[in-house]
PDB file of N, CA and C in Angstrom:
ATOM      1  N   UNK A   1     -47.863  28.091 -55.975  1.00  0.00           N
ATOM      2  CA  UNK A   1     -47.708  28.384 -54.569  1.00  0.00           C
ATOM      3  C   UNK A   1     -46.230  28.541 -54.258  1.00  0.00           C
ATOM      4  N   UNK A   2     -45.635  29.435 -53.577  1.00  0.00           N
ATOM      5  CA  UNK A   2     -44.641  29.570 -53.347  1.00  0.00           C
ATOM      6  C   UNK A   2     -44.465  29.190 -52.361  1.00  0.00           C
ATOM      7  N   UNK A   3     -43.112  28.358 -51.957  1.00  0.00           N
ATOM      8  CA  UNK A   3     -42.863  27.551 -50.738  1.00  0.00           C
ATOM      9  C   UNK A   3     -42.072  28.106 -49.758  1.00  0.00           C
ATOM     10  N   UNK A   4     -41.373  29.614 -49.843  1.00  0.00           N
ATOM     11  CA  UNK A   4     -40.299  29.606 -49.034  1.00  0.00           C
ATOM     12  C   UNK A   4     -38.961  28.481 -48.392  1.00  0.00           C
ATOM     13  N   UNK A   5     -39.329  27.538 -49.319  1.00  0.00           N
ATOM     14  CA  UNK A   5     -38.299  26.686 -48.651  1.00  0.00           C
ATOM     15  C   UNK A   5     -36.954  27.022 -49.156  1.00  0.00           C
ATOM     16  N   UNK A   6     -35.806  27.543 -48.415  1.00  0.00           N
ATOM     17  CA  UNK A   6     -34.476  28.069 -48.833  1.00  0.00           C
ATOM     18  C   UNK A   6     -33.568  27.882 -47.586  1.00  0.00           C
ATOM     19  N   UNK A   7     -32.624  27.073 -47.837  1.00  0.00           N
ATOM     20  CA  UNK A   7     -31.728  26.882 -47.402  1.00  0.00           C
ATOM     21  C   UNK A   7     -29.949  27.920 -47.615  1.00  0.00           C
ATOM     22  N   UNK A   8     -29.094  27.918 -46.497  1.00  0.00           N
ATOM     23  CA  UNK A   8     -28.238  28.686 -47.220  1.00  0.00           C
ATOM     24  C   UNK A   8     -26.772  28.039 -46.276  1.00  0.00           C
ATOM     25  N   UNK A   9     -26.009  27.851 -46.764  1.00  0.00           N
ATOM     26  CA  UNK A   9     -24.642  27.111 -46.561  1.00  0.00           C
ATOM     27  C   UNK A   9     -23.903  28.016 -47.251  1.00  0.00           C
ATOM     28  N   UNK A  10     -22.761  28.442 -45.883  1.00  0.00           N
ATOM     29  CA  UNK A  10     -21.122  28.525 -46.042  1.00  0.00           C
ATOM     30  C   UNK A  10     -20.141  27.567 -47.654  1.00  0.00           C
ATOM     31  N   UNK A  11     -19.792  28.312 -48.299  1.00  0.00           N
ATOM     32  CA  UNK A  11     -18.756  27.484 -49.761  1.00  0.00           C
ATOM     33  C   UNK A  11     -17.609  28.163 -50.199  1.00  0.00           C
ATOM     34  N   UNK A  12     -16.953  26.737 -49.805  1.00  0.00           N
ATOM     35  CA  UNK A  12     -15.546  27.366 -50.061  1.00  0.00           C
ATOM     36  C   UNK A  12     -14.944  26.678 -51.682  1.00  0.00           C
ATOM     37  N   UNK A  13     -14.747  27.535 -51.960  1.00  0.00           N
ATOM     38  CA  UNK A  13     -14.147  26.998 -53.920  1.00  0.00           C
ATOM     39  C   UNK A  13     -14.385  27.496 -54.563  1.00  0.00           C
ATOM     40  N   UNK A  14     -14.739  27.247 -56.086  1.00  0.00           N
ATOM     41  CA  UNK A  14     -14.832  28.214 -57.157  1.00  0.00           C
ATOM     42  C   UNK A  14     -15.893  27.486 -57.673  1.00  0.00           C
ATOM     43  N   UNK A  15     -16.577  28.848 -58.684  1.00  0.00           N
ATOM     44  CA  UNK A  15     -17.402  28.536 -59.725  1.00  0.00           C
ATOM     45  C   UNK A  15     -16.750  29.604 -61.182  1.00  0.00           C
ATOM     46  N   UNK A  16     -16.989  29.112 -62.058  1.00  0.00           N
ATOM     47  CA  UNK A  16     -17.188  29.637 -63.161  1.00  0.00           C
ATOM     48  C   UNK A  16     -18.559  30.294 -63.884  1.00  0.00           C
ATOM     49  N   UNK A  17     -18.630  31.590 -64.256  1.00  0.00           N
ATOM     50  CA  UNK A  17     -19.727  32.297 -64.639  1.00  0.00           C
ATOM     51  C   UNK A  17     -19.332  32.582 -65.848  1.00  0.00           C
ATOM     52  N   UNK A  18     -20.017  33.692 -66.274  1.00  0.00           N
ATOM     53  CA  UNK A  18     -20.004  34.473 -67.815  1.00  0.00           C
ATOM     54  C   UNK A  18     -18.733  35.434 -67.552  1.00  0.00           C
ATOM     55  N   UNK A  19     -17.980  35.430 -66.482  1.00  0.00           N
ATOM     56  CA  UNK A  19     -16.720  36.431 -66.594  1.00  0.00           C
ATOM     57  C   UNK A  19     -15.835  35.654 -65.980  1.00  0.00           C
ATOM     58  N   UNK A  20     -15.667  34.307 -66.165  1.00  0.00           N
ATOM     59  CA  UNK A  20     -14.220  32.982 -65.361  1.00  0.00           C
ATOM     60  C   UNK A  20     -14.739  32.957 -64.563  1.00  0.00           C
ATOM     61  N   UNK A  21     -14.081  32.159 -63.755  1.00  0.00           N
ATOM     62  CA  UNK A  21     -13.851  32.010 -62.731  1.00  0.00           C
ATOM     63  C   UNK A  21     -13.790  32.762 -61.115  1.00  0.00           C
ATOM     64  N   UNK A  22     -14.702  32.511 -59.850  1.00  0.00           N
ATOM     65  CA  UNK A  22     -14.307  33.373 -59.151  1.00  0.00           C
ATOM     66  C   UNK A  22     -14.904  32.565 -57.620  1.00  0.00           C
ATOM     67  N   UNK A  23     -14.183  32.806 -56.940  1.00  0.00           N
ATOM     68  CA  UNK A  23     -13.990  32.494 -55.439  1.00  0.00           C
ATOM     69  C   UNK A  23     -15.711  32.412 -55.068  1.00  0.00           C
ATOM     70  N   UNK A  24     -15.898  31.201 -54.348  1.00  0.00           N
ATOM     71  CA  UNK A  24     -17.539  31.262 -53.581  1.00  0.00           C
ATOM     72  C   UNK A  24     -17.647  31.353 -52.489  1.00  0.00           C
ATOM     73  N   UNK A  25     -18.379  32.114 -51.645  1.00  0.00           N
ATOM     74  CA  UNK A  25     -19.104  32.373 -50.027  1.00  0.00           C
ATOM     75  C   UNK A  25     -19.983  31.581 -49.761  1.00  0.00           C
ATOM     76  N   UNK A  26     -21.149  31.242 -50.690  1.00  0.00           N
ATOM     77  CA  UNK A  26     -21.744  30.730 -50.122  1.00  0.00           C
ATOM     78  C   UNK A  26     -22.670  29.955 -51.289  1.00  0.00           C
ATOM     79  N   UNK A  27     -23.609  29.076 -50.657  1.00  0.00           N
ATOM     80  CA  UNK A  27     -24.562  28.396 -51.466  1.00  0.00           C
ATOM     81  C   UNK A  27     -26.338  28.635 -51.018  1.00  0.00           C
ATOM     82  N   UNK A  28     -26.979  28.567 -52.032  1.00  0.00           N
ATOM     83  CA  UNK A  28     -28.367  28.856 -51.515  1.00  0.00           C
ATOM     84  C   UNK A  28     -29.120  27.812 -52.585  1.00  0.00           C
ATOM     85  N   UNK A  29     -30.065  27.002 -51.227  1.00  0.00           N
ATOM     86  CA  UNK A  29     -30.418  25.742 -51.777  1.00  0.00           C
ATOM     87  C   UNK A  29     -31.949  25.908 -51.694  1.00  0.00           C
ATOM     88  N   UNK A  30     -33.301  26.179 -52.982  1.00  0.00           N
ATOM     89  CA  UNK A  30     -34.547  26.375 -52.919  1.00  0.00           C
ATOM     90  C   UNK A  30     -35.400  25.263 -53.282  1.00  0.00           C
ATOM     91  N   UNK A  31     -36.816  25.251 -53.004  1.00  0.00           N
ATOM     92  CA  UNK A  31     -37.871  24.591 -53.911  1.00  0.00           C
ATOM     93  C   UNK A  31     -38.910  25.688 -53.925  1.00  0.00           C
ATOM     94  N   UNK A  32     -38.626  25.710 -55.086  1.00  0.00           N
ATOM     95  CA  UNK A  32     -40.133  27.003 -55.578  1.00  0.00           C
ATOM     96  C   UNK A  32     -39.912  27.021 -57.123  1.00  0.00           C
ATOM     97  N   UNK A  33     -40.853  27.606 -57.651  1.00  0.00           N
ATOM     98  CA  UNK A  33     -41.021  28.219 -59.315  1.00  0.00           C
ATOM     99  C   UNK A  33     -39.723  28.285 -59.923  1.00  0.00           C
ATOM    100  N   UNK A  34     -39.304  27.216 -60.814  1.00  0.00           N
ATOM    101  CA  UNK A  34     -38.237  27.984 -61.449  1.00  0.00           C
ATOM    102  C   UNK A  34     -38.006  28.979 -63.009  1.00  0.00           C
ATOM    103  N   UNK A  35     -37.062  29.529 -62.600  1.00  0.00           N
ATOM    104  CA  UNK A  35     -36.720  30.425 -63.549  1.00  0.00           C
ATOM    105  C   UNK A  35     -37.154  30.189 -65.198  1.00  0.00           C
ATOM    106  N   UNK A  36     -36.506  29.170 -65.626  1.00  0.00           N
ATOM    107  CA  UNK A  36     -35.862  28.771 -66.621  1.00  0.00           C
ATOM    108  C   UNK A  36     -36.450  26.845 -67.397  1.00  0.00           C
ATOM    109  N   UNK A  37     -36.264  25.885 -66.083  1.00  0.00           N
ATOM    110  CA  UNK A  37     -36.191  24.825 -66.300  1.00  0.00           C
ATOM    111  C   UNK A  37     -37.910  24.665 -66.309  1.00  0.00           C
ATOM    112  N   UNK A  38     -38.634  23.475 -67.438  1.00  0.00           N
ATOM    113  CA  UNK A  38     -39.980  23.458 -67.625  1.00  0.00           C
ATOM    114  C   UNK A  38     -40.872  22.918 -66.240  1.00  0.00           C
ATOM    115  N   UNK A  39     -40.763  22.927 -65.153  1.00  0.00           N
ATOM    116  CA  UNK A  39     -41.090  22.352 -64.127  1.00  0.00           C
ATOM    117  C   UNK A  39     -42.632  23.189 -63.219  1.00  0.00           C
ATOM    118  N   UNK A  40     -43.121  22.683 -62.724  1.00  0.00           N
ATOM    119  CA  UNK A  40     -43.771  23.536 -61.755  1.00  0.00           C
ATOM    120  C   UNK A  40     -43.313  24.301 -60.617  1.00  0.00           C
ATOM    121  N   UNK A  41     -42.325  22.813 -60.213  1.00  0.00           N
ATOM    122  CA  UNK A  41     -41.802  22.938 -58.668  1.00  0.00           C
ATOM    123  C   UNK A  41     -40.086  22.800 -59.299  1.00  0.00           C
ATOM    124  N   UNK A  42     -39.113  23.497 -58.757  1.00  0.00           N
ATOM    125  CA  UNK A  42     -37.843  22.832 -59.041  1.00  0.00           C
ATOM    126  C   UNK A  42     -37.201  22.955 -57.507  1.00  0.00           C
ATOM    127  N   UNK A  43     -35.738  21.956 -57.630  1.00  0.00           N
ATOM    128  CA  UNK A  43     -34.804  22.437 -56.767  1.00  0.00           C
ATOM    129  C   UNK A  43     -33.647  23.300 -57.626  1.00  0.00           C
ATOM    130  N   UNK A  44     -33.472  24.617 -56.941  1.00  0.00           N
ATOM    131  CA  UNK A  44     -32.464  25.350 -57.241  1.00  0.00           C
ATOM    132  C   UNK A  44     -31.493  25.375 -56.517  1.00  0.00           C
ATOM    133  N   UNK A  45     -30.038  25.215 -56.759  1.00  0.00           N
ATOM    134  CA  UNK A  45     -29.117  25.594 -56.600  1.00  0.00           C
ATOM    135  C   UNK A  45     -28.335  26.955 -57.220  1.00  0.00           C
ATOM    136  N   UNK A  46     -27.705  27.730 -56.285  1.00  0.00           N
ATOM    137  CA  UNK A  46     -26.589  28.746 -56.280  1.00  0.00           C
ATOM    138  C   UNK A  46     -25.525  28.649 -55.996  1.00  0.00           C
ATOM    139  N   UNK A  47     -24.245  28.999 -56.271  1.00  0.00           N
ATOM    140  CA  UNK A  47     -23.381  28.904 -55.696  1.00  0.00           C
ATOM    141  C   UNK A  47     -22.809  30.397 -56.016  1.00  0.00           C
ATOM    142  N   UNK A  48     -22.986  31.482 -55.458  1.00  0.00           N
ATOM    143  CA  UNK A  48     -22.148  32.514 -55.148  1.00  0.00           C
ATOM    144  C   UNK A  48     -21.729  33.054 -54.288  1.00  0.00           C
ATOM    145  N   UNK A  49     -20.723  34.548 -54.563  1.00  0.00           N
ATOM    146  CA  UNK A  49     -20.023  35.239 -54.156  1.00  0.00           C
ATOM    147  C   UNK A  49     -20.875  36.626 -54.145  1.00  0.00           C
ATOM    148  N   UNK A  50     -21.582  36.963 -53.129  1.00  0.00           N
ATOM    149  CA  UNK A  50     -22.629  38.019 -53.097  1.00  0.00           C
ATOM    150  C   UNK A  50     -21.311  39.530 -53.437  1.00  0.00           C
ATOM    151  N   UNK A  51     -20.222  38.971 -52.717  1.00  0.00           N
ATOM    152  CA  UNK A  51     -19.179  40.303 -52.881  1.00  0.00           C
ATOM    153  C   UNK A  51     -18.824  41.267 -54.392  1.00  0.00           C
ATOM    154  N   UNK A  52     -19.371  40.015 -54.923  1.00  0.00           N
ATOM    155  CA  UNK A  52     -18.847  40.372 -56.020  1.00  0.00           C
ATOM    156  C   UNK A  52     -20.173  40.812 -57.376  1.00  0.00           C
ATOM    157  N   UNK A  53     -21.184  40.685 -56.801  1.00  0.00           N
ATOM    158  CA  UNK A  53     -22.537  41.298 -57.580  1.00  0.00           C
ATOM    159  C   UNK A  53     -23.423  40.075 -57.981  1.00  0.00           C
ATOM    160  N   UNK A  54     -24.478  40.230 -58.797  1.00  0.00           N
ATOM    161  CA  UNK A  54     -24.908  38.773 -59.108  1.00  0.00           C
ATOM    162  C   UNK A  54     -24.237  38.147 -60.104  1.00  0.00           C
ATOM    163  N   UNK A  55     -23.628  38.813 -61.018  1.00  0.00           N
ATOM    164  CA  UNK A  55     -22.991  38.435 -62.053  1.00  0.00           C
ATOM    165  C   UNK A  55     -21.739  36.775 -61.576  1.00  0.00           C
ATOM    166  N   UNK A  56     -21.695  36.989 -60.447  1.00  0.00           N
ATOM    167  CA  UNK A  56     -20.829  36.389 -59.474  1.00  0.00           C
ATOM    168  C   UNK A  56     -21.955  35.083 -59.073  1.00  0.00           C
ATOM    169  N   UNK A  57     -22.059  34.077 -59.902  1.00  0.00           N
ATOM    170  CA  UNK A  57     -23.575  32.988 -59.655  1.00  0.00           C
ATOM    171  C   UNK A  57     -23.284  31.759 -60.651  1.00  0.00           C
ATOM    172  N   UNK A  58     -23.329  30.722 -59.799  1.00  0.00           N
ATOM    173  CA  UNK A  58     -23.393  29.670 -60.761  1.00  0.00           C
ATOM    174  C   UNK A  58     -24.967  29.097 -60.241  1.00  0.00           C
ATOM    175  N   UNK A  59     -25.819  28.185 -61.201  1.00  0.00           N
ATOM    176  CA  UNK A  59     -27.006  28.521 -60.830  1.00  0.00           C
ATOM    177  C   UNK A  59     -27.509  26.920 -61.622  1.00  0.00           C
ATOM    178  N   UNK A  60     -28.108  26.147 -61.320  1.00  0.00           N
ATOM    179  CA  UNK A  60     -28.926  25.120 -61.928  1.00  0.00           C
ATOM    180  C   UNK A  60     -30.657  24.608 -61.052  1.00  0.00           C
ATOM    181  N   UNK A  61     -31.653  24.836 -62.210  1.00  0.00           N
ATOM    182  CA  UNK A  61     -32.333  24.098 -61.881  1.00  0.00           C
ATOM    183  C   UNK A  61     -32.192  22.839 -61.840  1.00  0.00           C
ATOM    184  N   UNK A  62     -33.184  22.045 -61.183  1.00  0.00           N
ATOM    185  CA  UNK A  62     -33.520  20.931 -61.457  1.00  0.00           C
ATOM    186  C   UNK A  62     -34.542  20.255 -60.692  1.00  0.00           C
ATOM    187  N   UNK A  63     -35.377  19.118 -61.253  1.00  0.00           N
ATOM    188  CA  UNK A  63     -36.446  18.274 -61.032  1.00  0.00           C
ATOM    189  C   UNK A  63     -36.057  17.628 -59.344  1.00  0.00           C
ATOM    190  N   UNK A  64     -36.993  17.161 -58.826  1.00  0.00           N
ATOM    191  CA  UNK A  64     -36.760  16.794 -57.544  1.00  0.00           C
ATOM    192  C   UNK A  64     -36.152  15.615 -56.982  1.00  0.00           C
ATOM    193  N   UNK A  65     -36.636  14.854 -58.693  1.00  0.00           N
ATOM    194  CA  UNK A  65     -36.453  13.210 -58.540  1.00  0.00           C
ATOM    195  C   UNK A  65     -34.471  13.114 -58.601  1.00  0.00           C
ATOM    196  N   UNK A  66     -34.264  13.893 -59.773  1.00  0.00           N
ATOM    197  CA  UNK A  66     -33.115  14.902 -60.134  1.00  0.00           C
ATOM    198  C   UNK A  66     -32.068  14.969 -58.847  1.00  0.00           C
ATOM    199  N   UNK A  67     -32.765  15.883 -57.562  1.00  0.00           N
ATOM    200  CA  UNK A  67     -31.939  16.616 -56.580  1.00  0.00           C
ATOM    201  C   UNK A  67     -31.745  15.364 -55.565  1.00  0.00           C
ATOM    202  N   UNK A  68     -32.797  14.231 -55.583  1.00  0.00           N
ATOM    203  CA  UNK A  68     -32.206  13.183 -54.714  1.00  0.00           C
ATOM    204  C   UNK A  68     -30.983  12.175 -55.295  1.00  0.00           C
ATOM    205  N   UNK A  69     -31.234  11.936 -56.436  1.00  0.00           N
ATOM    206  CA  UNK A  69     -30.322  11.369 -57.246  1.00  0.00           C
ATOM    207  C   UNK A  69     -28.944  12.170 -56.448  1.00  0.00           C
ATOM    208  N   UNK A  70     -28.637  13.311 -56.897  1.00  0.00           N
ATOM    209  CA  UNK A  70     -27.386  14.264 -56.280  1.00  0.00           C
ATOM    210  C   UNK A  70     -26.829  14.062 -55.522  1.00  0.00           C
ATOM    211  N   UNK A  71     -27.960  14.009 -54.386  1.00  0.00           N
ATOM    212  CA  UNK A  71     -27.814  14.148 -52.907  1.00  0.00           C
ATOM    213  C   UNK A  71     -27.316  12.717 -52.215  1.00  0.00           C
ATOM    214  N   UNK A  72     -27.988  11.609 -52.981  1.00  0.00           N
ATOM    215  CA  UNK A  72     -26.972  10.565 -52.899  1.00  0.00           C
ATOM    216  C   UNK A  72     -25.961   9.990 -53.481  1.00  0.00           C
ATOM    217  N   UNK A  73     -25.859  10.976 -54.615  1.00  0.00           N
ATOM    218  CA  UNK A  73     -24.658  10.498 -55.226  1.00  0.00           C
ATOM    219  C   UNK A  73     -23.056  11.440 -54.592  1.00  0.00           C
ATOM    220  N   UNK A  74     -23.707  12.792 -53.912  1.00  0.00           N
ATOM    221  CA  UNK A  74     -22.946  13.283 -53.230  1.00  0.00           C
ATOM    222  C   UNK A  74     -22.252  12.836 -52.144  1.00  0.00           C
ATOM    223  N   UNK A  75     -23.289  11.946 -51.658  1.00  0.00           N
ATOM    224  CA  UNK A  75     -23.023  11.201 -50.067  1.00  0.00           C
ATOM    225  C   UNK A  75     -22.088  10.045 -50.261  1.00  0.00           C
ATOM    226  N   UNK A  76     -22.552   9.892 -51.494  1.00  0.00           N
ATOM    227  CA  UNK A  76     -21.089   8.003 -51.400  1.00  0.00           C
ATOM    228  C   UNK A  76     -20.126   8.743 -51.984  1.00  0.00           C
ATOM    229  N   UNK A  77     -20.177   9.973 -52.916  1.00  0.00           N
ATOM    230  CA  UNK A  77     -18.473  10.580 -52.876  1.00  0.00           C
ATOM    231  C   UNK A  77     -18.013  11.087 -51.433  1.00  0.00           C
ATOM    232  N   UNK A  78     -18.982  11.523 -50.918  1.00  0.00           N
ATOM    233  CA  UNK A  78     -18.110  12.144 -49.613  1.00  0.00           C
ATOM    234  C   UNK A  78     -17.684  11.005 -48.822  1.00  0.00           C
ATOM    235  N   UNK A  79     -18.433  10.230 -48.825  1.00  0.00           N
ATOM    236  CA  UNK A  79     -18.031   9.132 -47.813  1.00  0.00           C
ATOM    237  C   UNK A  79     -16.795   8.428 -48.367  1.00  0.00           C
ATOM    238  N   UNK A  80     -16.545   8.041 -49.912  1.00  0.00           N
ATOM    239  CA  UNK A  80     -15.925   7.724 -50.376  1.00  0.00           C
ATOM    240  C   UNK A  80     -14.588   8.293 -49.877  1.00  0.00           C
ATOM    241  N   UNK A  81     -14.481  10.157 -49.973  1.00  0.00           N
ATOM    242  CA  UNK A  81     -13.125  11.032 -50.204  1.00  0.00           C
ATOM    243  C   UNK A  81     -12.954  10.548 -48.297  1.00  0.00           C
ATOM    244  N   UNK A  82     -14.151  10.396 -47.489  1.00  0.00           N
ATOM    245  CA  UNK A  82     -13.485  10.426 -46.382  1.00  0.00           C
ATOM    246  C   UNK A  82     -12.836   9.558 -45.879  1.00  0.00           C
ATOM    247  N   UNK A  83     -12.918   8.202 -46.814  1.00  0.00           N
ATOM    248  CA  UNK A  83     -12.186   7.177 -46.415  1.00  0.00           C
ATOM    249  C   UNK A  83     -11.062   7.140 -46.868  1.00  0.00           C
ATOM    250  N   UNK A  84     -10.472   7.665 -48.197  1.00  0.00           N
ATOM    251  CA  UNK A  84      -9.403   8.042 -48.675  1.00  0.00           C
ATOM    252  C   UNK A  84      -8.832   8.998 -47.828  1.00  0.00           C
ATOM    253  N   UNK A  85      -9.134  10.204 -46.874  1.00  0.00           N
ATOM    254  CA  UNK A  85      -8.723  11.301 -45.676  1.00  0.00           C
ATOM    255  C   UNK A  85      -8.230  10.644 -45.210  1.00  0.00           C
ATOM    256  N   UNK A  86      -9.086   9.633 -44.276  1.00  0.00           N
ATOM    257  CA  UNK A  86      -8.443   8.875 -43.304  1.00  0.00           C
ATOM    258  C   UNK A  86      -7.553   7.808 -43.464  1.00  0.00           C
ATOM    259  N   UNK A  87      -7.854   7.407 -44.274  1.00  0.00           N
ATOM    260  CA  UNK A  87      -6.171   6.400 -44.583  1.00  0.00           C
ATOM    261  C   UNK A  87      -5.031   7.054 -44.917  1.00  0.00           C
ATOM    262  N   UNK A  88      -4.806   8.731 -45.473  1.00  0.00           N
ATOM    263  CA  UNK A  88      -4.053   9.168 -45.857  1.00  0.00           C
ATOM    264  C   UNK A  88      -3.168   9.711 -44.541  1.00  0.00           C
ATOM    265  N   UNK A  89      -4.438  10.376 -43.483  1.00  0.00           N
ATOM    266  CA  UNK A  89      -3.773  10.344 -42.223  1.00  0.00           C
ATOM    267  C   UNK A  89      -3.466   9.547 -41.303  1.00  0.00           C
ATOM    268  N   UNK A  90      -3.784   8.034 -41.730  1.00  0.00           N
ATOM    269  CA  UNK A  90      -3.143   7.372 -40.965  1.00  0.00           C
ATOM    270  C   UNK A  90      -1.846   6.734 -41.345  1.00  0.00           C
ATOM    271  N   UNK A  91      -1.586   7.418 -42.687  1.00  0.00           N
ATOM    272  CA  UNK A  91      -0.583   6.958 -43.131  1.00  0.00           C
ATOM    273  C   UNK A  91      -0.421   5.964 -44.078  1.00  0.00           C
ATOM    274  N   UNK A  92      -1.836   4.980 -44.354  1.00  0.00           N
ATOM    275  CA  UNK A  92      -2.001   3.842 -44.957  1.00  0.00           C
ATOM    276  C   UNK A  92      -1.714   3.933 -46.330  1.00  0.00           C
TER     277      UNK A  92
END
């Protein structure tokens, strides 16, 4: 069953592909069939630069149990870097 579930976020930074390195626009975040990885259901991640063709794609499946793991391990780095921000602007 295909889920349509797709998300898509603004990205600013780089990825590396099969031709270096190259500037990212944007990210596109799915759950449906994946490509590649043995799953039924995956979460996919993208991270490209549509400007630049598909070749321009950094790309990982992964399991769901997988994408929460991420998603909180993303959250105590961010929270982490933001406490390091703010002490830096406060001078501390």
């Amino acid at each position: 069953m295909c889920t349509s579930i797709v998300e898509i976020a603004e990205a600013e930074g780089a990825g590396k592909g099969g031709d270096g390195w190259f500037d990212l626009t944007h990210s596109v975040v799915s759950y449906d069939h994946p490509h590649h990885a043995l799953f039924e259901e995956a979460i996919s991640i993208d991270f490209v630069n549509s400007a630049l063709g598909p070749g321009a794609r950094v790309a990982v499946e992964i399991s769901l149990q997988s994408a929460k793991e991420l998603s909180a391990s993303l959250s105590r780095a961010i929270a982490a870097a933001e406490m390091v921000e703010g002490a830096r602007l406060r001078g501390t």
